[in-house]
C-alpha atoms as a PDB file:
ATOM      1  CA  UNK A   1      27.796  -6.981   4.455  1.00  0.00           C
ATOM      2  CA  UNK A   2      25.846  -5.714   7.626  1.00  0.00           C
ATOM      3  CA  UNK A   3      25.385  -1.830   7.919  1.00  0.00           C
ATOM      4  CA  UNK A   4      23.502   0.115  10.680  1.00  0.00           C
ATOM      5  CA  UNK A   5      22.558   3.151   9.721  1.00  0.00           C
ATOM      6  CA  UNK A   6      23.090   5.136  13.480  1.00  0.00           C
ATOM      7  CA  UNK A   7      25.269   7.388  12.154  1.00  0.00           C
ATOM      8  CA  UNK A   8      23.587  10.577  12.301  1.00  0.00           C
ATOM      9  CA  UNK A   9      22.443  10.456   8.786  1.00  0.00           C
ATOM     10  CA  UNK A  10      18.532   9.975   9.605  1.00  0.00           C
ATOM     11  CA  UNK A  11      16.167   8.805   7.717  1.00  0.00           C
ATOM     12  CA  UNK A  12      15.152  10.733   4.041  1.00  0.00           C
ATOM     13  CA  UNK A  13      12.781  13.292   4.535  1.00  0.00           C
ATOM     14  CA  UNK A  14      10.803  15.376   2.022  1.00  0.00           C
ATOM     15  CA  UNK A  15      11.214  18.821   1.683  1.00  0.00           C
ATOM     16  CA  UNK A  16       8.343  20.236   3.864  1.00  0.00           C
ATOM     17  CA  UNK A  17       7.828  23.207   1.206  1.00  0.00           C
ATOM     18  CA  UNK A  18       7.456  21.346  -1.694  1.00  0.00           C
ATOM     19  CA  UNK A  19       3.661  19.662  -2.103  1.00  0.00           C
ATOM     20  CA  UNK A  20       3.957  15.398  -1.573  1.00  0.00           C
ATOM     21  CA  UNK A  21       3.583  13.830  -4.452  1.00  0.00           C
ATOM     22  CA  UNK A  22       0.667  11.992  -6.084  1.00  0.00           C
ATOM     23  CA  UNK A  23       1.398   8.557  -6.175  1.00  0.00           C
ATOM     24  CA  UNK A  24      -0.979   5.829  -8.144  1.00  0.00           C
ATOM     25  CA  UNK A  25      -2.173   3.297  -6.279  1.00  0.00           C
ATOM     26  CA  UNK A  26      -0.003   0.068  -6.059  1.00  0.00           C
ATOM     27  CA  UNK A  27      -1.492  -3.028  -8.794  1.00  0.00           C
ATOM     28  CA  UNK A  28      -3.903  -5.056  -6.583  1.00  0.00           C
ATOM     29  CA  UNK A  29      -1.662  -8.179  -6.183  1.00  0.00           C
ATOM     30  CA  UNK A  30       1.170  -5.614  -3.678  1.00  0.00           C
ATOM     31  CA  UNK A  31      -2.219  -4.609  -2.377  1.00  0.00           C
ATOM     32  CA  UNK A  32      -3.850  -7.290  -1.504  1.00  0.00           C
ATOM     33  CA  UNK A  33      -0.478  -9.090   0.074  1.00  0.00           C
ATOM     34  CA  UNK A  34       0.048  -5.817   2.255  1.00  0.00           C
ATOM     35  CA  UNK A  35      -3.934  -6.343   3.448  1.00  0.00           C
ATOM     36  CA  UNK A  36      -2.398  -9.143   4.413  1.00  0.00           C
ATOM     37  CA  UNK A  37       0.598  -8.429   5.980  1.00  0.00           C
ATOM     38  CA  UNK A  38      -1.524  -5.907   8.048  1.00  0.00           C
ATOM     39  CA  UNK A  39      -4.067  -9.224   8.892  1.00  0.00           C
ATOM     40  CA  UNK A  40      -1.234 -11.129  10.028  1.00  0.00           C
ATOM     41  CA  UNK A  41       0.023  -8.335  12.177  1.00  0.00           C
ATOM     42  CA  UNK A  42      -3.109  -7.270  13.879  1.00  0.00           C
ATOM     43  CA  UNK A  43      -4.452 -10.586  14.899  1.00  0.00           C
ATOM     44  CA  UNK A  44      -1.278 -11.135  16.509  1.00  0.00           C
ATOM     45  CA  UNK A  45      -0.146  -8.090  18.500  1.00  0.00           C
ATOM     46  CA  UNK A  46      -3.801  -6.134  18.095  1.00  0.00           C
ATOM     47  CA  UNK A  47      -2.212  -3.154  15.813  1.00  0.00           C
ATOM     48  CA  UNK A  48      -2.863  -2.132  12.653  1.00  0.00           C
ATOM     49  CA  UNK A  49      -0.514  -1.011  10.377  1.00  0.00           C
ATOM     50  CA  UNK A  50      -0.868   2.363   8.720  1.00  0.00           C
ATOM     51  CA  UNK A  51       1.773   2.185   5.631  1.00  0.00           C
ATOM     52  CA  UNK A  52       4.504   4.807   7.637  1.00  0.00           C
ATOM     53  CA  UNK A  53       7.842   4.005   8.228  1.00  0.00           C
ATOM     54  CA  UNK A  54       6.997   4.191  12.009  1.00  0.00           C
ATOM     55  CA  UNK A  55       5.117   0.989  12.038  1.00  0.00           C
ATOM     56  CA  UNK A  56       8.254  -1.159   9.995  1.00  0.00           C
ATOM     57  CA  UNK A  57       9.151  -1.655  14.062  1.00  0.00           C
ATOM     58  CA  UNK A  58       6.369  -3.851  14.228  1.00  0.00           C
ATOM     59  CA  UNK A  59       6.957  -5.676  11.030  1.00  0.00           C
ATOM     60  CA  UNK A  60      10.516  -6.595  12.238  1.00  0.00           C
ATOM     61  CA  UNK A  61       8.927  -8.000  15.957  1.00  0.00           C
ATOM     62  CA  UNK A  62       6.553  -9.816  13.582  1.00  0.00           C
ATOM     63  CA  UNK A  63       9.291 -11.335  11.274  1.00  0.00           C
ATOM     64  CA  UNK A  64      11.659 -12.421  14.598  1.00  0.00           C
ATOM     65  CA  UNK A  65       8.213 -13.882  15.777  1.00  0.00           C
ATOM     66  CA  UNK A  66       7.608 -15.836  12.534  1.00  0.00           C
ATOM     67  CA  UNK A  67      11.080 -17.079  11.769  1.00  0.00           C
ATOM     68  CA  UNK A  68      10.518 -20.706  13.992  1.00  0.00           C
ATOM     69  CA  UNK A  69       7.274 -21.311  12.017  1.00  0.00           C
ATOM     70  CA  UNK A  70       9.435 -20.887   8.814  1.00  0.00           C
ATOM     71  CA  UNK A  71      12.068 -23.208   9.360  1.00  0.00           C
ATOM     72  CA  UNK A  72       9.466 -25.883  10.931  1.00  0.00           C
ATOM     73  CA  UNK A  73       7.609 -25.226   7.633  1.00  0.00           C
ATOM     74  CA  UNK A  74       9.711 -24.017   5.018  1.00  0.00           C
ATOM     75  CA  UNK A  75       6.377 -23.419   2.589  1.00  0.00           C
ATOM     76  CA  UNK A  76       5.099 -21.399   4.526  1.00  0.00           C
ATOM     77  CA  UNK A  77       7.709 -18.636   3.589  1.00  0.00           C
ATOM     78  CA  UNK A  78       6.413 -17.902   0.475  1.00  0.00           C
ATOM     79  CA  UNK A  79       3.147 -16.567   2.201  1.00  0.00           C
ATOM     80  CA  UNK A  80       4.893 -14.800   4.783  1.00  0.00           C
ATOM     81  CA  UNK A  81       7.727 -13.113   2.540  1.00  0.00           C
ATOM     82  CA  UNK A  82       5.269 -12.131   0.379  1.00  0.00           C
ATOM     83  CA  UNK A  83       2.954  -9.869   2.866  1.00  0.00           C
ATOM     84  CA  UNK A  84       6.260  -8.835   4.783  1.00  0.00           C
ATOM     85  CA  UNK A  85       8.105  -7.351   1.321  1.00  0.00           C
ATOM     86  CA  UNK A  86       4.788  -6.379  -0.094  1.00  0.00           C
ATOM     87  CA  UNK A  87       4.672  -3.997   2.664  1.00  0.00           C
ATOM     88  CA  UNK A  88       8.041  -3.348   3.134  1.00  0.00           C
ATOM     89  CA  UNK A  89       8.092  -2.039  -0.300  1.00  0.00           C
ATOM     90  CA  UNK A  90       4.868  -0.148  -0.516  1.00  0.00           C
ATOM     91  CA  UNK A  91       5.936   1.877   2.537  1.00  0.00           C
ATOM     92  CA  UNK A  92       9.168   2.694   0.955  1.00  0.00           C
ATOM     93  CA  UNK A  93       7.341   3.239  -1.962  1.00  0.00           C
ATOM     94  CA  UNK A  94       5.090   6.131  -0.655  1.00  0.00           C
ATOM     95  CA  UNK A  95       8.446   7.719   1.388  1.00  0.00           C
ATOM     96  CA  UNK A  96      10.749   7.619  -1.610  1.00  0.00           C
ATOM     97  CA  UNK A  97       8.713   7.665  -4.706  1.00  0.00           C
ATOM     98  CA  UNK A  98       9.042   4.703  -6.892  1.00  0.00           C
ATOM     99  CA  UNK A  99       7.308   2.298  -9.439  1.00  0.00           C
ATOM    100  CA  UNK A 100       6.175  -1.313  -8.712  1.00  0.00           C
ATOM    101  CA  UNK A 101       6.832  -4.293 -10.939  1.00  0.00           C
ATOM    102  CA  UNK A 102       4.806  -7.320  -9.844  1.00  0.00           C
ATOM    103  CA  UNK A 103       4.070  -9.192 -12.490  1.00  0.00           C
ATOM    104  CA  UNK A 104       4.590 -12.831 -12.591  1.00  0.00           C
ATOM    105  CA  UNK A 105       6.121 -15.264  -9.753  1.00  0.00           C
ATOM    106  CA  UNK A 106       7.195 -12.900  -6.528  1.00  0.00           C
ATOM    107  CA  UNK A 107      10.793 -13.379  -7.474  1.00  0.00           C
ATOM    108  CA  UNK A 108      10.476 -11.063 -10.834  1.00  0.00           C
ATOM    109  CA  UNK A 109       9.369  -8.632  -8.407  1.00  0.00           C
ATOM    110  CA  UNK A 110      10.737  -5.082  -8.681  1.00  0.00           C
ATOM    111  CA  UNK A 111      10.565  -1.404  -7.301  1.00  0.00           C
ATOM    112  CA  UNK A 112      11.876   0.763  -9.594  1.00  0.00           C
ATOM    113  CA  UNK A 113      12.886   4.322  -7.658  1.00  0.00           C
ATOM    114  CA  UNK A 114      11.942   7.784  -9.294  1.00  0.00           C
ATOM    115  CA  UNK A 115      13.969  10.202  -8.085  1.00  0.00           C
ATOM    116  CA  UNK A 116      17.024   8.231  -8.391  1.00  0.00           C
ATOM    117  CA  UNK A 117      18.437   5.327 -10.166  1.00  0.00           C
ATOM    118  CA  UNK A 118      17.582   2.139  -8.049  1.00  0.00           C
ATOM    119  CA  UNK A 119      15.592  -0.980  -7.755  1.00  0.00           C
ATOM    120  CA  UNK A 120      15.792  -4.236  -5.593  1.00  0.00           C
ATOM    121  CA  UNK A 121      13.114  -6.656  -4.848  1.00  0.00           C
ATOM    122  CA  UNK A 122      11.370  -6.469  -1.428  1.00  0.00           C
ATOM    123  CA  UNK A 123      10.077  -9.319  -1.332  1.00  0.00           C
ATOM    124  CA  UNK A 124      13.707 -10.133  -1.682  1.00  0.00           C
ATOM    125  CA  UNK A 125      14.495  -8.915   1.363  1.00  0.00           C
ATOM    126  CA  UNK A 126      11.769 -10.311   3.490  1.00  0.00           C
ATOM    127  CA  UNK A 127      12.690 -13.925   2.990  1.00  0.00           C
ATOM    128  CA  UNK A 128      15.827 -13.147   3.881  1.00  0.00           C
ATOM    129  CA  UNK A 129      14.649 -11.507   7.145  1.00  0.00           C
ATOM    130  CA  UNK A 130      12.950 -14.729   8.094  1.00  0.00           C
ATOM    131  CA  UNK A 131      15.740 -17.054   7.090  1.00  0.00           C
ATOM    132  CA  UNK A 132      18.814 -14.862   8.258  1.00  0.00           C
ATOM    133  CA  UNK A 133      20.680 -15.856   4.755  1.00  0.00           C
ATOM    134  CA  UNK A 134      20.541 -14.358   0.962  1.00  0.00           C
ATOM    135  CA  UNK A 135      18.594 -16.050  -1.307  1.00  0.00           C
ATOM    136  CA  UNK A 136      20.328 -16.161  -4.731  1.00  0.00           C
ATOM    137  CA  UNK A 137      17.991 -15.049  -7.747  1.00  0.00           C
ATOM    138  CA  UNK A 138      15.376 -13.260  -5.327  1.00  0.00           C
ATOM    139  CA  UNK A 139      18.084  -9.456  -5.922  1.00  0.00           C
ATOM    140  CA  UNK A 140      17.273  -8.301  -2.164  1.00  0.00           C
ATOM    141  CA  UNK A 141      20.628  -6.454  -3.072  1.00  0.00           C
ATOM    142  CA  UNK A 142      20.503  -2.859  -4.176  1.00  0.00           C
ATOM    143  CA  UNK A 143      20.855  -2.423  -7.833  1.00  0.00           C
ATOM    144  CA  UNK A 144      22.270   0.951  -9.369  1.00  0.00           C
ATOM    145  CA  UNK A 145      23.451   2.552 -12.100  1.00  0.00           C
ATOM    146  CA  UNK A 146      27.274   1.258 -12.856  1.00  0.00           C
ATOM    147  CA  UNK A 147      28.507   4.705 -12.277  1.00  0.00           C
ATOM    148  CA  UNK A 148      27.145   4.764  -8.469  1.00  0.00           C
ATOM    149  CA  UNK A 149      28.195   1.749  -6.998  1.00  0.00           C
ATOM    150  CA  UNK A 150      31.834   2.383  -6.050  1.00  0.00           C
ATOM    151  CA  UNK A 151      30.413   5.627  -4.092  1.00  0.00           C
ATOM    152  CA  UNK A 152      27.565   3.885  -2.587  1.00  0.00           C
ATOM    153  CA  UNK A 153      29.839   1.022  -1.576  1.00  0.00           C
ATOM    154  CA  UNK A 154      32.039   3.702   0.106  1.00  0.00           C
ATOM    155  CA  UNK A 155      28.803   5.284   1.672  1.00  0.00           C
ATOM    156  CA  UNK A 156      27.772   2.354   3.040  1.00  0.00           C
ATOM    157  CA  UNK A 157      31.606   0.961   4.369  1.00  0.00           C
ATOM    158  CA  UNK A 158      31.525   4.210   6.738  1.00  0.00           C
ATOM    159  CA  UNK A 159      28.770   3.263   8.495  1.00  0.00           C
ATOM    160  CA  UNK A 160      29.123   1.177  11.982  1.00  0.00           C
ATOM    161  CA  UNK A 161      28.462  -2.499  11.304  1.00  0.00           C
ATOM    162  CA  UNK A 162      25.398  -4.334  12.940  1.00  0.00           C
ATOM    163  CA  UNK A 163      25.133  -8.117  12.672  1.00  0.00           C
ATOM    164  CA  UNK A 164      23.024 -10.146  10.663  1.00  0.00           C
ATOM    165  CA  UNK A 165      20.044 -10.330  13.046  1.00  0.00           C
ATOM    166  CA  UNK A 166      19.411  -6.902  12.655  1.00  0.00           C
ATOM    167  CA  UNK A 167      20.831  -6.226   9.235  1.00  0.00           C
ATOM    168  CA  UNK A 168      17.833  -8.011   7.884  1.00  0.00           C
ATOM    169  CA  UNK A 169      15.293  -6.774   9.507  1.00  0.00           C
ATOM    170  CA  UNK A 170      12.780  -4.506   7.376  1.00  0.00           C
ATOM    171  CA  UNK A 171      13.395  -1.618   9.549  1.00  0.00           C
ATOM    172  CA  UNK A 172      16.682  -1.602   8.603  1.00  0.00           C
ATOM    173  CA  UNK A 173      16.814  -2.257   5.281  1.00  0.00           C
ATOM    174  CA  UNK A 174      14.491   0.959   5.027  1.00  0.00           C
ATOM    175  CA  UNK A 175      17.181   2.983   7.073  1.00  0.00           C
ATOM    176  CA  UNK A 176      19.858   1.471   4.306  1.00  0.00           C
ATOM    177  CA  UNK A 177      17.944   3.019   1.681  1.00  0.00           C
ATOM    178  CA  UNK A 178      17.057   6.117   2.934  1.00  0.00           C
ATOM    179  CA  UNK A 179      20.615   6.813   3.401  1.00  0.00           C
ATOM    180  CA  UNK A 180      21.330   5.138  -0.432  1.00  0.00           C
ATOM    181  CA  UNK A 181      18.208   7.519  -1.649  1.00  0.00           C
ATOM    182  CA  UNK A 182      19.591  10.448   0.104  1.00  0.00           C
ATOM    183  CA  UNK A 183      23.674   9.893  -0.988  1.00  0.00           C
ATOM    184  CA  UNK A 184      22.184   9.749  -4.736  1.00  0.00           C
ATOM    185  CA  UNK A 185      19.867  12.564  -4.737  1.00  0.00           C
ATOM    186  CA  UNK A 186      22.839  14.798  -3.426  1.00  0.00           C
ATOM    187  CA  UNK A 187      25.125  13.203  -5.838  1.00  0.00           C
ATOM    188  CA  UNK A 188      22.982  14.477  -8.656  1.00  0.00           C
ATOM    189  CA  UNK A 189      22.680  18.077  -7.256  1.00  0.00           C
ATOM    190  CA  UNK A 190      26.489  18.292  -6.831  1.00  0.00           C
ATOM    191  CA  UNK A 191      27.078  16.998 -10.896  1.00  0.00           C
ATOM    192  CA  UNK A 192      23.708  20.276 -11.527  1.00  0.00           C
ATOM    193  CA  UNK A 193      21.301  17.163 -12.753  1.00  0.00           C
ATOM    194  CA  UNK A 194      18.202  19.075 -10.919  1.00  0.00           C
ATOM    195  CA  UNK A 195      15.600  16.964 -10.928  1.00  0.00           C
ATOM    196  CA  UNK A 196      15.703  13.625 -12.099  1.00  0.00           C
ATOM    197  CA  UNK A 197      12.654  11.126 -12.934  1.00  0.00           C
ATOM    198  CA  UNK A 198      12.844   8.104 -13.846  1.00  0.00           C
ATOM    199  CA  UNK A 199      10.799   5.544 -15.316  1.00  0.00           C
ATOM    200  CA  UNK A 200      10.190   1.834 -15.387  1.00  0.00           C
ATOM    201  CA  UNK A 201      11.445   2.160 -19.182  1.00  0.00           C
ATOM    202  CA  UNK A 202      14.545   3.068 -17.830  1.00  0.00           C
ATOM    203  CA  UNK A 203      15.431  -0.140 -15.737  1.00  0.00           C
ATOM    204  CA  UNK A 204      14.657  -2.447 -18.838  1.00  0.00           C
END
């Protein structure tokens, strides 16, 4: 399904009077693909990228730009998804607080939220930016706890559609989130959860 998040829900934002948190860094193999990713970008439009949510606007100009070069060389995608969802998910990960899983091949890849209970691949995600399709066994799609999904489904019918083109983009998938993030962190402060954490231990 194709969502666009323009519906006056913006994107999450953190409380401004509560101190941001600490975060770790990410394991060197997300950092050294979103060195990358910021390589790729800056040799080709002279920008650098900064990690923020503002610069995802670049990313997506940067995946429309690359998605000729991945269907004349369909190898190349591996390279390119990587350093796009590497990012993708780093920058999410500092804006939303969550937990990395990269070990082994890129499609075991996980993030693994804190604050509320979800995870997805990014790097997911970013191939299917550059190919305009899913890509069964990569789980781009948003995973949550059983109890959410009906309500998240619902969340997410009520927003205006948008079609595949820009559905995909990273940008947008961020925007999806935030509003998923920000639906489930109410959610829990309706039922008087307070403050949730969770932990990688709780996704296995």
């Amino acid at each position: 399904m194709s969502y666009s998040p323009t519906n006056g829900a913006g994107p999450h934002e953190p409380d401004p009077s509560e101190p941001p948190p600490v975060l770790a860094a990410p394991p060197p193999a997300v950092a050294e693909l979103c060195v990358a990713c910021s390589r790729y970008v800056a040799s080709k439009y002279g920008v650098a990228l900064d990690g923020t949510p503002d610069t995802l606007s670049l990313v997506d100009q940067y995946v429309r730009d690359a998605r000729e070069a991945v269907e004349e060389r369909p190898d190349s995608i591996d390279l390119v998804a990587g350093a796009v969802g590497a990012y993708l998910g780093e920058v999410m990960r500092q804006a939303f607080g969550a937990e990395w899983f990269a070990t082994g091949d890129h499609d075991g890849w996980r993030l693994y939220f804190s604050g509320v209970f979800l995870s997805f691949n990014p790097i997911g995600m970013a191939r299917e930016a550059l190919t305009l399709s899913e890509h069964a066994g990569w789980n781009a799609h948003l995973s949550l706890d059983p109890g959410d999904e009906e309500d998240v489904h619902a969340r997410l019918e009520a927003i205006p559609k948008v079609d595949d083109e820009e559905y995909y983009l990273p940008s947008t998938r961020f925007d999806i989130v935030s509003i998923v993030v920000d639906f489930l962190l109410a959610k829990q402060r309706a039922a008087g959860l307070g403050d949730v954490r969770f932990t990688a231990d709780d996704y296995r």
